[in-house]
C-alpha atoms as a PDB file:
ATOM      1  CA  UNK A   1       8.917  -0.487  10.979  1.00  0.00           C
ATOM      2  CA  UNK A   2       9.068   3.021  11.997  1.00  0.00           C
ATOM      3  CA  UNK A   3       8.379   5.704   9.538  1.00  0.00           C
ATOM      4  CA  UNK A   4       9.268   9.456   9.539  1.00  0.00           C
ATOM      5  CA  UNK A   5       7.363  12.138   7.500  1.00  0.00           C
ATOM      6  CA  UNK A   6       9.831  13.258   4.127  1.00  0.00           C
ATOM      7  CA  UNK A   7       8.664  17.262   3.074  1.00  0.00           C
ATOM      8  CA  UNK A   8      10.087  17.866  -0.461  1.00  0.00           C
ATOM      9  CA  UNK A   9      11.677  22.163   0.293  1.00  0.00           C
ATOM     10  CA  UNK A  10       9.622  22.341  -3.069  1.00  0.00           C
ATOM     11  CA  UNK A  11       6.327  21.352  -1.190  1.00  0.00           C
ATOM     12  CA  UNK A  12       7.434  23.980   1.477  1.00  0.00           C
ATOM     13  CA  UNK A  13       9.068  26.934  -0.584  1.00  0.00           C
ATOM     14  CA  UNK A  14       6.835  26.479  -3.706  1.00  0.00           C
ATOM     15  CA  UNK A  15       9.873  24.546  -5.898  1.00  0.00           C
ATOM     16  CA  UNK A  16       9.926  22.362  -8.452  1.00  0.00           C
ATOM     17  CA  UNK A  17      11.101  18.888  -8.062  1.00  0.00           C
ATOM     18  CA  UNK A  18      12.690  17.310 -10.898  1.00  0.00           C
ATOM     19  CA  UNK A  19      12.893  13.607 -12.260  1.00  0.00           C
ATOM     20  CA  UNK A  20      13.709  11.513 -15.077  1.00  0.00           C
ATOM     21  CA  UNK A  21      15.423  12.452 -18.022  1.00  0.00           C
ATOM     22  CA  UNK A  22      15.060  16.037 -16.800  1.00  0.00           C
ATOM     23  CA  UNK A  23      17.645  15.447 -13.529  1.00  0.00           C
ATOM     24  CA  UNK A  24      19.574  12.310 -15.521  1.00  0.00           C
ATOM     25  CA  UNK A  25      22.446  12.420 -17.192  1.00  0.00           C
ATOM     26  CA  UNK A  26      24.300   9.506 -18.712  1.00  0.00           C
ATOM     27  CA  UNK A  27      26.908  10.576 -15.619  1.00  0.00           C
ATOM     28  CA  UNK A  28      29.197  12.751 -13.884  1.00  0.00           C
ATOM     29  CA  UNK A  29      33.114  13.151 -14.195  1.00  0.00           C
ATOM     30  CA  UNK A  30      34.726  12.031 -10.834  1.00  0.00           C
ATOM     31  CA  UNK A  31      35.865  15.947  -9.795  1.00  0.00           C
ATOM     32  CA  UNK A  32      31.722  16.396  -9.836  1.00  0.00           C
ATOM     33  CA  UNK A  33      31.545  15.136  -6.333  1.00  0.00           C
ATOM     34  CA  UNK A  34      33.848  17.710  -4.788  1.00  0.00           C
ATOM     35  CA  UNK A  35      31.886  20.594  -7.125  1.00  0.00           C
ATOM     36  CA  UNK A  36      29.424  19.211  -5.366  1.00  0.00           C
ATOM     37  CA  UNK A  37      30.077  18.965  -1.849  1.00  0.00           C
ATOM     38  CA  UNK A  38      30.915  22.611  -2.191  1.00  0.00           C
ATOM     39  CA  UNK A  39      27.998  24.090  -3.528  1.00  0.00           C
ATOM     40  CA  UNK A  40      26.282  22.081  -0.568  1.00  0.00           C
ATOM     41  CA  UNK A  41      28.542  23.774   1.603  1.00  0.00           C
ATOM     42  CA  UNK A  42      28.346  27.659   0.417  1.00  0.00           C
ATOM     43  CA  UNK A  43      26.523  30.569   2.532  1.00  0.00           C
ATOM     44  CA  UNK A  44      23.126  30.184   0.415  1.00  0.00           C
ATOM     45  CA  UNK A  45      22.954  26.413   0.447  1.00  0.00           C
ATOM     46  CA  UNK A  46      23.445  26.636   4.256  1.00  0.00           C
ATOM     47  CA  UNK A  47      21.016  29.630   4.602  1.00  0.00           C
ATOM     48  CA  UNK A  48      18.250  27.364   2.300  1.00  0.00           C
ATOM     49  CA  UNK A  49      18.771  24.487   4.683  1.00  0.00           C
ATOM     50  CA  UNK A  50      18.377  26.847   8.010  1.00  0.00           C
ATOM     51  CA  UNK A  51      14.721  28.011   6.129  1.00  0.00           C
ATOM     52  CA  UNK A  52      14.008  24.342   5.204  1.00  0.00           C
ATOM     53  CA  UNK A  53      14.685  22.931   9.120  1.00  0.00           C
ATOM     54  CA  UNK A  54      12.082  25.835  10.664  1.00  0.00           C
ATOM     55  CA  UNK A  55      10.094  25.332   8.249  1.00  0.00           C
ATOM     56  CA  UNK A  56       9.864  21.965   9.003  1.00  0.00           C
ATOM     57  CA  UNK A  57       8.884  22.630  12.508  1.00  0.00           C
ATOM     58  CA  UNK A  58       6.456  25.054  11.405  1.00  0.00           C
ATOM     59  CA  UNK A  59       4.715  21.840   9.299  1.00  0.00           C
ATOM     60  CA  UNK A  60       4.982  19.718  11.974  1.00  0.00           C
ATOM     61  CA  UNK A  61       3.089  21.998  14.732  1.00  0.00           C
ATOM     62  CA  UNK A  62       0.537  22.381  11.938  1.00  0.00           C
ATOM     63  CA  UNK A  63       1.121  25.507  11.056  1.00  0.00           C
ATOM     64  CA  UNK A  64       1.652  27.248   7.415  1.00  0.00           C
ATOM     65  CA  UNK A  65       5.324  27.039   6.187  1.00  0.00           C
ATOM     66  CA  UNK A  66       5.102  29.979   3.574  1.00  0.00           C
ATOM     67  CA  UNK A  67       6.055  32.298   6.845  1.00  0.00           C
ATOM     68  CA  UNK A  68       8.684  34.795   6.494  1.00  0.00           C
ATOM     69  CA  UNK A  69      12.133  32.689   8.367  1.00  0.00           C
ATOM     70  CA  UNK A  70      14.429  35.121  10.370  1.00  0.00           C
ATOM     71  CA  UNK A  71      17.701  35.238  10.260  1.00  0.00           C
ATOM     72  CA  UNK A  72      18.036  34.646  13.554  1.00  0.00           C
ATOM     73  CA  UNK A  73      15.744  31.640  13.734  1.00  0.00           C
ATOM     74  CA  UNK A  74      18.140  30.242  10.488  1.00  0.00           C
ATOM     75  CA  UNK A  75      21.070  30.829  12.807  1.00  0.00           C
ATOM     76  CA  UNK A  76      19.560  28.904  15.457  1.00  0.00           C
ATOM     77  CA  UNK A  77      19.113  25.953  13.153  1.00  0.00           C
ATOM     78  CA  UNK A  78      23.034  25.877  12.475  1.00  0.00           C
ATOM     79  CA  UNK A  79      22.753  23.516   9.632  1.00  0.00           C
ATOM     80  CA  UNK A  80      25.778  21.129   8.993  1.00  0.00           C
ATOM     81  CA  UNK A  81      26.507  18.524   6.223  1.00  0.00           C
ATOM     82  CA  UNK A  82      26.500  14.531   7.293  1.00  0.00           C
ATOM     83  CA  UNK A  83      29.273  13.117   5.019  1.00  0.00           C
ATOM     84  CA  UNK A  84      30.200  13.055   1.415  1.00  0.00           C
ATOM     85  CA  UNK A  85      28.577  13.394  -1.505  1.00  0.00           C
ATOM     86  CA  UNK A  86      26.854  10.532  -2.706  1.00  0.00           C
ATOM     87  CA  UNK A  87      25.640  10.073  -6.742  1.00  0.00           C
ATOM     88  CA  UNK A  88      22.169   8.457  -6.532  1.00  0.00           C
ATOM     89  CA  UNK A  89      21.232   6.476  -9.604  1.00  0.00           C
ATOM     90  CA  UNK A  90      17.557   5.500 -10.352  1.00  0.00           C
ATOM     91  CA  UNK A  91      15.746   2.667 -12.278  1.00  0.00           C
ATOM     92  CA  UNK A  92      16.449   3.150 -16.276  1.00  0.00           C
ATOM     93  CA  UNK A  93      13.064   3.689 -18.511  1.00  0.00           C
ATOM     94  CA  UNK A  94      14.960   1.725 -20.979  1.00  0.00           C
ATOM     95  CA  UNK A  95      15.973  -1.034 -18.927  1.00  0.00           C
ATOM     96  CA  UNK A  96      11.919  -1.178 -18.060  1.00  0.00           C
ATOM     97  CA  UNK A  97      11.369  -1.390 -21.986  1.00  0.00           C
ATOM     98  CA  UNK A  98      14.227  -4.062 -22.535  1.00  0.00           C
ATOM     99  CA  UNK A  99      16.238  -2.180 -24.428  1.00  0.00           C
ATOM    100  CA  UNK A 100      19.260  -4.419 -25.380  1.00  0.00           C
ATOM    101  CA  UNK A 101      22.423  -3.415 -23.012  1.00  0.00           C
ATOM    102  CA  UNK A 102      20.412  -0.943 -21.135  1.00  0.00           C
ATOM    103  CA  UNK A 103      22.145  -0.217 -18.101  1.00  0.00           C
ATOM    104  CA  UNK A 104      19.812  -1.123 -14.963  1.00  0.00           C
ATOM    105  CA  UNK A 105      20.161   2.548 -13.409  1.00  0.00           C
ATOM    106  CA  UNK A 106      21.180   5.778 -14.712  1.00  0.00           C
ATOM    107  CA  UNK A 107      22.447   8.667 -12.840  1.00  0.00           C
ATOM    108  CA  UNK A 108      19.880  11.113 -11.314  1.00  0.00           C
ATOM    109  CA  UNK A 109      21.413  13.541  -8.850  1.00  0.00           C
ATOM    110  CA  UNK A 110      24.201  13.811  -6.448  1.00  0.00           C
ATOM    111  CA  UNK A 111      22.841  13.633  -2.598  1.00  0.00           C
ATOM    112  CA  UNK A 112      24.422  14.886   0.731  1.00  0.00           C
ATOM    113  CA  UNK A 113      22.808  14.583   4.213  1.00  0.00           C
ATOM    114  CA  UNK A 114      22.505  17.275   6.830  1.00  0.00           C
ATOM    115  CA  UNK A 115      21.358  17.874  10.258  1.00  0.00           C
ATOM    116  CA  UNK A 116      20.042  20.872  12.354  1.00  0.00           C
ATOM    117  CA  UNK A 117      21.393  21.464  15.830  1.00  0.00           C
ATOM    118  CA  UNK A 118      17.530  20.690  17.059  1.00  0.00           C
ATOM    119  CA  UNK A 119      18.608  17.448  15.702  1.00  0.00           C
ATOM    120  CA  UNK A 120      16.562  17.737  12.339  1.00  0.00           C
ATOM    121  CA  UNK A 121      18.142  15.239   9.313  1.00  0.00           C
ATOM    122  CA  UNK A 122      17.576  16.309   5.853  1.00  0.00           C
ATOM    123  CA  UNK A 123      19.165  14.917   2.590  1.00  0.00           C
ATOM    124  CA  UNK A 124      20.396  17.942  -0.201  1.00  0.00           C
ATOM    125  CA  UNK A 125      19.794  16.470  -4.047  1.00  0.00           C
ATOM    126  CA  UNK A 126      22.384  18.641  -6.695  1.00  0.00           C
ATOM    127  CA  UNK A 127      22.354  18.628 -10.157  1.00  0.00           C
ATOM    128  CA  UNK A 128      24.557  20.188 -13.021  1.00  0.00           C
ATOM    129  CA  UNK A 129      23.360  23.596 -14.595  1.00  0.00           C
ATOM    130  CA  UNK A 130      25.768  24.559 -17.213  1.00  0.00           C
ATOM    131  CA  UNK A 131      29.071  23.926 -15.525  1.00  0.00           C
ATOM    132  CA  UNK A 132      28.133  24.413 -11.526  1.00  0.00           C
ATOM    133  CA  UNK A 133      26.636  22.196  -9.338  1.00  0.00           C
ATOM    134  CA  UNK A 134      23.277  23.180  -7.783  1.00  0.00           C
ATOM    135  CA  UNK A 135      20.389  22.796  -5.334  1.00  0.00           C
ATOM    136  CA  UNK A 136      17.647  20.635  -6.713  1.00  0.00           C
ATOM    137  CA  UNK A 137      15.765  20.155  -3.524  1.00  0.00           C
ATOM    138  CA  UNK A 138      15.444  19.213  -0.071  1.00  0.00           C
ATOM    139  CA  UNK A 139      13.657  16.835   2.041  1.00  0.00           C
ATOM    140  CA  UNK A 140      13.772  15.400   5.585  1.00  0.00           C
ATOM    141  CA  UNK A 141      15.489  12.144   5.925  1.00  0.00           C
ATOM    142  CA  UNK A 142      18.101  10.421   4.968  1.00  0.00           C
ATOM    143  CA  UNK A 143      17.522   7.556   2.777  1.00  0.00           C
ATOM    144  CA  UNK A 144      19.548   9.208  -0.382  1.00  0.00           C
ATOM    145  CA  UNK A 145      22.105   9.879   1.672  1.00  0.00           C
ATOM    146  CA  UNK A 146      22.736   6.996   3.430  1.00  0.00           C
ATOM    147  CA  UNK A 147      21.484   4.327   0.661  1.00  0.00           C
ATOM    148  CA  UNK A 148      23.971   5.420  -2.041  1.00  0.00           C
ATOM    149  CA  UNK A 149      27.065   4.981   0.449  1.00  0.00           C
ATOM    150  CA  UNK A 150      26.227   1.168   0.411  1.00  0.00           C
ATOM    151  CA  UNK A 151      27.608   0.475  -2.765  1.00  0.00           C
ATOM    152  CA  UNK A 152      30.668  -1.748  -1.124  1.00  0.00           C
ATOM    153  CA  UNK A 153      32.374  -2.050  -4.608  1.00  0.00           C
ATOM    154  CA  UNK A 154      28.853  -2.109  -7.211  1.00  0.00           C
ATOM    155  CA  UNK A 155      26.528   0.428  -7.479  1.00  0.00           C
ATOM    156  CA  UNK A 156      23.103   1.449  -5.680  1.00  0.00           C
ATOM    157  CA  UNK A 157      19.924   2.416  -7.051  1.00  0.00           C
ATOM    158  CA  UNK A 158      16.400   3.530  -5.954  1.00  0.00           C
ATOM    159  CA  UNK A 159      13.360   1.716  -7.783  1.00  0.00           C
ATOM    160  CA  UNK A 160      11.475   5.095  -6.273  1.00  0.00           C
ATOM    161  CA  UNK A 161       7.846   3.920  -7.333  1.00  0.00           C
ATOM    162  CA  UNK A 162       7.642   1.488  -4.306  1.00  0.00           C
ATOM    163  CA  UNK A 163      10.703   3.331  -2.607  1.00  0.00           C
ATOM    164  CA  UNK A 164      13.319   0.328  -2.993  1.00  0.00           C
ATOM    165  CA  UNK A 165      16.803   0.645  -2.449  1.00  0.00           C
ATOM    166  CA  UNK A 166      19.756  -1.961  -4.215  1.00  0.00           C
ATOM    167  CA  UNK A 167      22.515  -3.023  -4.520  1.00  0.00           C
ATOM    168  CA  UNK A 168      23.836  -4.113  -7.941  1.00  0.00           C
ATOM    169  CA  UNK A 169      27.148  -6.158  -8.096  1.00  0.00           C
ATOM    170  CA  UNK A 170      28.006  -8.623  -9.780  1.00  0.00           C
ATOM    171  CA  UNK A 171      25.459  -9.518 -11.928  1.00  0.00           C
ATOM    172  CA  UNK A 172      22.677  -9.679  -8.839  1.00  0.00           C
ATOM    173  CA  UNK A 173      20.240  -7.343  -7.492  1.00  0.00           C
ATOM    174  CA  UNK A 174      20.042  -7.522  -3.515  1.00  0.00           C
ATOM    175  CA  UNK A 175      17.946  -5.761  -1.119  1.00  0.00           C
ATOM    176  CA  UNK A 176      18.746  -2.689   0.985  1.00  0.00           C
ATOM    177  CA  UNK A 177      15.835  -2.115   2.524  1.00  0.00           C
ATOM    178  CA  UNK A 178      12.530  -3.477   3.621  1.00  0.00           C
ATOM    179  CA  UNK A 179      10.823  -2.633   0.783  1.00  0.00           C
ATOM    180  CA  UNK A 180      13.299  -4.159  -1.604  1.00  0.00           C
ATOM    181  CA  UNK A 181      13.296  -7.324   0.352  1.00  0.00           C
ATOM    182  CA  UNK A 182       9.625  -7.962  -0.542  1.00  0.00           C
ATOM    183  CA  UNK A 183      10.576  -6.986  -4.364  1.00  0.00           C
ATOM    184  CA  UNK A 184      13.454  -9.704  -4.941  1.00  0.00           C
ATOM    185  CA  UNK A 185      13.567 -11.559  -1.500  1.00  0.00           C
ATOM    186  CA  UNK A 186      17.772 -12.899  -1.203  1.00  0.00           C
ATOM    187  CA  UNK A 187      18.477 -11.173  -4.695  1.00  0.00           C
ATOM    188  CA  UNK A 188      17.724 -11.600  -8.499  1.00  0.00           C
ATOM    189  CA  UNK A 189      19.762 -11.507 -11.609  1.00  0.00           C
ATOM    190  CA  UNK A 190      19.593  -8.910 -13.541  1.00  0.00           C
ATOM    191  CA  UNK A 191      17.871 -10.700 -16.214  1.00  0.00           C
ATOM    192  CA  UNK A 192      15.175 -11.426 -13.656  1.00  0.00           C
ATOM    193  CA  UNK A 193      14.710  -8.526 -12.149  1.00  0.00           C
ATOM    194  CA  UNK A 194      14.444  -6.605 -15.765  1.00  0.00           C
ATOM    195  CA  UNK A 195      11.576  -9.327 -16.181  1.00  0.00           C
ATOM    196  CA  UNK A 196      10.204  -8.007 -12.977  1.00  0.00           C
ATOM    197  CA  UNK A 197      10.333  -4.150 -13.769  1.00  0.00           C
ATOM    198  CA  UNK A 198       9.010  -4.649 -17.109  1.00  0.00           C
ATOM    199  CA  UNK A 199       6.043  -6.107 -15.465  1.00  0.00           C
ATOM    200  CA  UNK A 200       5.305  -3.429 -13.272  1.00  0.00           C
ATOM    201  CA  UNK A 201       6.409  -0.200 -15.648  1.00  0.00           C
ATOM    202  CA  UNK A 202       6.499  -1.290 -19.355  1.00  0.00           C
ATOM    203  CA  UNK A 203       2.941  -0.187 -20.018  1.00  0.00           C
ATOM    204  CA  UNK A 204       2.673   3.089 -17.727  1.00  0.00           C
ATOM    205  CA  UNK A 205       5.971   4.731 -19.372  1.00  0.00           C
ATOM    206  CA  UNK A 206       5.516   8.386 -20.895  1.00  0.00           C
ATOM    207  CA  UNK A 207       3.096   8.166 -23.559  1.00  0.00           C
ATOM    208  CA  UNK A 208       1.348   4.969 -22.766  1.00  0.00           C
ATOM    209  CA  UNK A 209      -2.384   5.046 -22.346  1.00  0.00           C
ATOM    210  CA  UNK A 210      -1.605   4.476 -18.572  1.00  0.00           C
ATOM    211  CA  UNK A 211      -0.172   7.893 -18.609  1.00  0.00           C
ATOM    212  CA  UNK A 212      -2.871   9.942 -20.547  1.00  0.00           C
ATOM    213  CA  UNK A 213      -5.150   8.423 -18.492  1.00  0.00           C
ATOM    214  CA  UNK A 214      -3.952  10.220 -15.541  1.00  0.00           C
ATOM    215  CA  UNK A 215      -3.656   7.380 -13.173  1.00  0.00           C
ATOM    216  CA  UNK A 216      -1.500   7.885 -10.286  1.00  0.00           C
ATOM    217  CA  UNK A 217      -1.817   5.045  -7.940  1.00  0.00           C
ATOM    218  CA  UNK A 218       0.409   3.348  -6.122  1.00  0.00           C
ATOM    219  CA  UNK A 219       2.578   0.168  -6.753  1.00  0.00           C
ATOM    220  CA  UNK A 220       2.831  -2.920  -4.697  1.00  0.00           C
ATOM    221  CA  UNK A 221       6.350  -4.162  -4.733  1.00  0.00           C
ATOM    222  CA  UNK A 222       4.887  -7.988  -5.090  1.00  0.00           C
ATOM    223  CA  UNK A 223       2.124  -7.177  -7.800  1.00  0.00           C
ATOM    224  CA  UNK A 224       2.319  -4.042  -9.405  1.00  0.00           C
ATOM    225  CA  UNK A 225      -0.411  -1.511  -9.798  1.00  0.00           C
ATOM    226  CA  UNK A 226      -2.675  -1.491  -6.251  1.00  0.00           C
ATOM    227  CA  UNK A 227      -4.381   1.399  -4.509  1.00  0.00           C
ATOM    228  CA  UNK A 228      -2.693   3.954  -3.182  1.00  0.00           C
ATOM    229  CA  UNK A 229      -0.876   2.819  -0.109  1.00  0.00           C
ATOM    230  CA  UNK A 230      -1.805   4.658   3.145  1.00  0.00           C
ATOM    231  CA  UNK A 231       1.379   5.319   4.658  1.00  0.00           C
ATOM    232  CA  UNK A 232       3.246   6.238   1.233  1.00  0.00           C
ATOM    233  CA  UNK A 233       1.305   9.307   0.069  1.00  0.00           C
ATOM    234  CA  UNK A 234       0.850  10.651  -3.163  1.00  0.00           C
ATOM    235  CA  UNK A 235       2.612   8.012  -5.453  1.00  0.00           C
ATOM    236  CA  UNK A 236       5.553   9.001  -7.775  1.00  0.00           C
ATOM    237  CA  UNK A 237       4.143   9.907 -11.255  1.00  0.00           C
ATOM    238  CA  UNK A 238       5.473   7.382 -13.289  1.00  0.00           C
ATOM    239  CA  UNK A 239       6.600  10.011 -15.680  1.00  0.00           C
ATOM    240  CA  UNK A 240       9.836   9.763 -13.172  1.00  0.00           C
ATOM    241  CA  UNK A 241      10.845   6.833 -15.149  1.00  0.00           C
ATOM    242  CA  UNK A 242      10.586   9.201 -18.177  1.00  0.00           C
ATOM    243  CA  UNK A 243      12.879  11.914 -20.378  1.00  0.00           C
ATOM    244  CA  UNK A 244      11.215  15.063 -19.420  1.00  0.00           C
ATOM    245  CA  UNK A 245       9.447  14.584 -16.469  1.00  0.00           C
ATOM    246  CA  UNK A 246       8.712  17.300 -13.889  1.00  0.00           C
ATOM    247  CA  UNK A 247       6.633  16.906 -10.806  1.00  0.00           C
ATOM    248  CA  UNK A 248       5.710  19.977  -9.620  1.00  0.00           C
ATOM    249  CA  UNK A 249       4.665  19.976  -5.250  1.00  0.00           C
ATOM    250  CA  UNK A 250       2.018  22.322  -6.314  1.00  0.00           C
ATOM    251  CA  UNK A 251      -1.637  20.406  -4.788  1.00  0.00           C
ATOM    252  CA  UNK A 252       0.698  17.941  -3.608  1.00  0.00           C
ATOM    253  CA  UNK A 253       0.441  16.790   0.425  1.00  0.00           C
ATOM    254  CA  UNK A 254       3.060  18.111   1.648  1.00  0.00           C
ATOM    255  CA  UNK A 255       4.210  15.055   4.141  1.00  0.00           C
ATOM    256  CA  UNK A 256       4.713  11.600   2.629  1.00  0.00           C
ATOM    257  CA  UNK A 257       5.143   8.975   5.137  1.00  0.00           C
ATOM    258  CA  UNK A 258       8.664   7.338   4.121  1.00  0.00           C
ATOM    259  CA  UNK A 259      10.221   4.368   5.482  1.00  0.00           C
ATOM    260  CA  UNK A 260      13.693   4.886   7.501  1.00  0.00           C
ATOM    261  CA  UNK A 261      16.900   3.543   6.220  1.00  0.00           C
ATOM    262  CA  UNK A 262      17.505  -0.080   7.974  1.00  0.00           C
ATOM    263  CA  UNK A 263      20.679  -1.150   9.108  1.00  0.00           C
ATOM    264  CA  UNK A 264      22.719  -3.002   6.752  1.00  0.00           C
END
């Protein structure tokens, strides 16, 4: 399986990336999408994606990415979106508890891909401040791009502790990628796979003793809690499953070796 290195912009630019019940909302109204799509498309969100592409070469020749960018090495970068807009649910903390009629995902952000004329790929997560759309963050790849547009009449999700990608429709949870295959093989039901996350997640939610403890290891798709795994990086805090949570890149590595998106 080849792998490509994901750099959060907040690694990069000093950001803040946000998860849980912090970027969730119970949804988005239909005309969100196009708000969307154009606050991906304005001047600054190009002129952000022009930084976030050299800086990504900088990172990649080794070299520290908290250089001043020119504008005329942004130009050169001539950033362009891939597609529509895309909303990208996640896996539900209350689902995880077993919370009675608790949706499996909720909504998290709304995700567009790009691509640099250098041939760079990047994926642009939005959320909703007040009543525009905005820049989250930025990272290389284009997993929640490309995932979410799989939906083919149900709805996608990301399990994003072992980086899993779904498909939930009618009543089953199926695999989109690699990773997801090894978590429910030819597909669950929902009842099963709720069985499954509980296992995993029920006793490391926000304000478990998992979490004061200030384990962050990484999960095993097949049993759980394991060391963390070499060619994931730093593990997603589990407060991501959480209201409130915010991971901030600060101390973080700033590559995390991600798995492409297969071909489904």
């Amino acid at each position: 399986m080849r792998t490509t290195a994901k750099v959060t912009a907040a690694a990069l630019i000093g950001g803040t990336v946000l998860m849980g019940g912090n970027a969730a909302q119970a949804g988005a109204p239909p005309s969100d999408e196009a708000a969307a799509q154009k606050a991906a498309s304005s001047a600054a969100a190009q002129q952000r994606l022009g930084q976030f592409f050299v800086h990504l070469d900088q990172h990649q020749r080794g070299q520290l990415t908290n250089q001043a960018v020119t504008p005329a090495a942004i130009a050169a970068k001539a950033p362009t979106l891939e597609g529509d807009v895309h909303r990208v649910y996640s896996l539900n903390p209350e689902f995880v508890k077993g919370t009675p009629n608790a949706p499996a995902a909720r909504f998290a952000y709304m995700a567009v891909g790009a691509k640099s004329a250098t041939g760079q790929h990047a994926t642009v997560w939005l959320t909703k401040s007040g009543a525009s759309w905005t820049i989250m963050n930025v990272i290389s790849g284009s997993e929640e791009a490309v995932y979410p547009a799989k939906a083919d009449g149900g709805m996608v999700f990301t399990e994003p502790q072992i980086h899993a990608w779904y498909r939930l429709k009618d009543g089953r949870v199926t695999a989109l990628n690699d990773t997801a295959k090894t978590s429910v093989a030819k597909g669950v039901t929902v009842g099963s796979y709720q069985k499954l996350v509980h296992g995993r997640y029920a006793d490391k939610l926000p304000g478990s003793a998992y979490q004061r403890s200030g384990k962050l290891g990484g999960f095993s798709p097949t049993t759980g809690v394991s060391d963390r795994a070499p060619d994931r990086g730093p593990a997603p805090v589990l407060l991501a499953l959480g209201a409130g949570g915010v991971v901030t890149a600060a101390g973080v590595a700033l590559a995390r070796r991600r798995r492409t998106p297969d071909s489904h």
